[in-house]
C-alpha atoms as a PDB file:
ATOM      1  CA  UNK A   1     -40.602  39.554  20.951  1.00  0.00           C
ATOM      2  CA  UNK A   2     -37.116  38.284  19.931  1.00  0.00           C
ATOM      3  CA  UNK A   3     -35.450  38.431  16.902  1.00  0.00           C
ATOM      4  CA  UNK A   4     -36.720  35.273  15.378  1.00  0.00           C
ATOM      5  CA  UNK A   5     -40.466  36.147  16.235  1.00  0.00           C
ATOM      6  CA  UNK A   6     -41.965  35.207  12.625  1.00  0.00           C
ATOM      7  CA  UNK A   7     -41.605  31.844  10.958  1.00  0.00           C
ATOM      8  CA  UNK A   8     -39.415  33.738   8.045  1.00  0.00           C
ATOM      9  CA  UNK A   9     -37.172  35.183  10.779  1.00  0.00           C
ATOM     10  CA  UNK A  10     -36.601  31.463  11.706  1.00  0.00           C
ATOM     11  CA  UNK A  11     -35.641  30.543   8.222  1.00  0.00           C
ATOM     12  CA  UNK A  12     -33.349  33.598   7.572  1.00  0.00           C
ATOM     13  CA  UNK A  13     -31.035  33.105  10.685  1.00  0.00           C
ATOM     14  CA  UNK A  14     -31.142  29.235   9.148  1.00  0.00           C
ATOM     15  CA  UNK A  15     -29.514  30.679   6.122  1.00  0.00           C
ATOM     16  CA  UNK A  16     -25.865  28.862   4.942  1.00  0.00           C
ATOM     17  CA  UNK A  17     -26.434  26.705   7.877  1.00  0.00           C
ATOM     18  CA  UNK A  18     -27.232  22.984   7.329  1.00  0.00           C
ATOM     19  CA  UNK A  19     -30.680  22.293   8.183  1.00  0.00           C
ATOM     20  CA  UNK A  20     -32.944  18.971   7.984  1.00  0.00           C
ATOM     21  CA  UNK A  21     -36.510  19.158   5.907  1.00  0.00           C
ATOM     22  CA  UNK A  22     -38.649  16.210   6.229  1.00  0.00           C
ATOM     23  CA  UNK A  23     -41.045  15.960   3.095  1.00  0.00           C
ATOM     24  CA  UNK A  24     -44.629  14.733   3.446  1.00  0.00           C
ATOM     25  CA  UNK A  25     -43.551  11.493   1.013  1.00  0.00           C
ATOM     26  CA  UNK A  26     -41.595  10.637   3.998  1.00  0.00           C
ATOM     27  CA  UNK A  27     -38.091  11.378   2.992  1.00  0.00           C
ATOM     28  CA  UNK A  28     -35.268  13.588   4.754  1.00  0.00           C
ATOM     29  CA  UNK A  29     -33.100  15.864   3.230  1.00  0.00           C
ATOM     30  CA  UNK A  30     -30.485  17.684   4.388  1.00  0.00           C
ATOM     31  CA  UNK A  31     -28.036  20.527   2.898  1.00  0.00           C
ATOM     32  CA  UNK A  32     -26.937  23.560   3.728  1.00  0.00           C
ATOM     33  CA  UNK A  33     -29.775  26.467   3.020  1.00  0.00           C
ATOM     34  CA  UNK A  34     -29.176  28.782   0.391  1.00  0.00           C
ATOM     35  CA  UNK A  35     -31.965  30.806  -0.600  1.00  0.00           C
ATOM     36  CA  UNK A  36     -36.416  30.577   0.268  1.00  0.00           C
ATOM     37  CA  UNK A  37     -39.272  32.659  -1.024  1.00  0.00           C
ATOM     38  CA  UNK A  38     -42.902  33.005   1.000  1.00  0.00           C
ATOM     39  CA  UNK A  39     -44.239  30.195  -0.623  1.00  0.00           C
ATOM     40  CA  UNK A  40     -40.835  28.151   1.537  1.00  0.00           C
ATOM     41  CA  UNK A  41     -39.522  26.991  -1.775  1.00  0.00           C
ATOM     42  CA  UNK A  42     -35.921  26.672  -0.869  1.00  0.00           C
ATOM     43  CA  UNK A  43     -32.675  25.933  -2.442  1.00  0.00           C
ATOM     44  CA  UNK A  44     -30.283  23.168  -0.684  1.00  0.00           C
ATOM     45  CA  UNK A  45     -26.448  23.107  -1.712  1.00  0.00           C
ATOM     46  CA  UNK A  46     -24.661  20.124  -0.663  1.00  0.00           C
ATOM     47  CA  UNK A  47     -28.177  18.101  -0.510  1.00  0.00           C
ATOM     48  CA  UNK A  48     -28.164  14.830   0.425  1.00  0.00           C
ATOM     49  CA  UNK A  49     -31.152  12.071   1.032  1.00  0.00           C
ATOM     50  CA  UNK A  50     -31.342  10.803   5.149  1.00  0.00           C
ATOM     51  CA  UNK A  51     -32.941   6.927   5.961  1.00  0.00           C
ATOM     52  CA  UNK A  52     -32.579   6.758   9.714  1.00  0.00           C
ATOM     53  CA  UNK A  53     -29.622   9.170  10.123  1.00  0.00           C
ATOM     54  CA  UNK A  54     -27.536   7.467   6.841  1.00  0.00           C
ATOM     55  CA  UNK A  55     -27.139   8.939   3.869  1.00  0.00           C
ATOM     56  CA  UNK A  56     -28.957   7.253   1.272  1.00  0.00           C
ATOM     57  CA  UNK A  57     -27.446   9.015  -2.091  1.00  0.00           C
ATOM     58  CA  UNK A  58     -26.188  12.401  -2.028  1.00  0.00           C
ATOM     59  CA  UNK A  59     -28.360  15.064  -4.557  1.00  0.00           C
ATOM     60  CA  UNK A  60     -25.871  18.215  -4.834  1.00  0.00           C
ATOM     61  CA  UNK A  61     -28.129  21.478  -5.393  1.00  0.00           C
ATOM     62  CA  UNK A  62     -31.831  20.907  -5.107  1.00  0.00           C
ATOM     63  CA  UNK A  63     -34.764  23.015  -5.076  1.00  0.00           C
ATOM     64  CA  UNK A  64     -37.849  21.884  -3.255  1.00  0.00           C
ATOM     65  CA  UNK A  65     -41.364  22.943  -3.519  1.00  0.00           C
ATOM     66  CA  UNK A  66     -42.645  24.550  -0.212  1.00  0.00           C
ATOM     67  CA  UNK A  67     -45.704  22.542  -0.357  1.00  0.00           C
ATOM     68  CA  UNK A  68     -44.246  19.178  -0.046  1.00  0.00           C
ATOM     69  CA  UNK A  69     -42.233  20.277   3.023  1.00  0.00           C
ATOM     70  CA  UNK A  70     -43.336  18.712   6.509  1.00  0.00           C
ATOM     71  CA  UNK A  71     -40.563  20.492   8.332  1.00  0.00           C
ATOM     72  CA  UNK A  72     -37.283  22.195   8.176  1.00  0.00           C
ATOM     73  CA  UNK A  73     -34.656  22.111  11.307  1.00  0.00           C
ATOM     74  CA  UNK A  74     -31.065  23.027  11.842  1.00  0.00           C
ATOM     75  CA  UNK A  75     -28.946  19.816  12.333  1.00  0.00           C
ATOM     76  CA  UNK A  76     -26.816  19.213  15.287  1.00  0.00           C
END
């Protein structure tokens, strides 16, 4: 097993790295990860709203509910 074997491993090494989290209302966000419990609440600084790789309006620091998160990935 490696050293990102459990979803919360994934998440951790994600940490004050910008990341992308598609909510299930069909917007993007992306910010740089600050801080997530077990429920994957997390904490964005820097957030800002993606439509189609623009940024629609920028948010600052957010907190999102880990139950309206589709997916989170690091940004290239």
């Amino acid at each position: 097993m490696g050293e990102n074997s459990r979803p919360l491993d994934l998440l951790n090494s994600a940490k004050n790295k910008t990341v992308l989290v598609e909510l299930k209302n069909s917007h993007s966000i992306s910010g740089k990860l600050i801080a997530f419990d077990v429920h994957i609440n997390i904490t964005l600084e820097g957030a800002e709203e993606k439509k189609d790789g623009e940024t629609i309006r920028k948010l600052g620091n957010v907190f999102i509910r880990g139950d309206t998160i589709i997916l989170i990935s690091p940004t290239v």
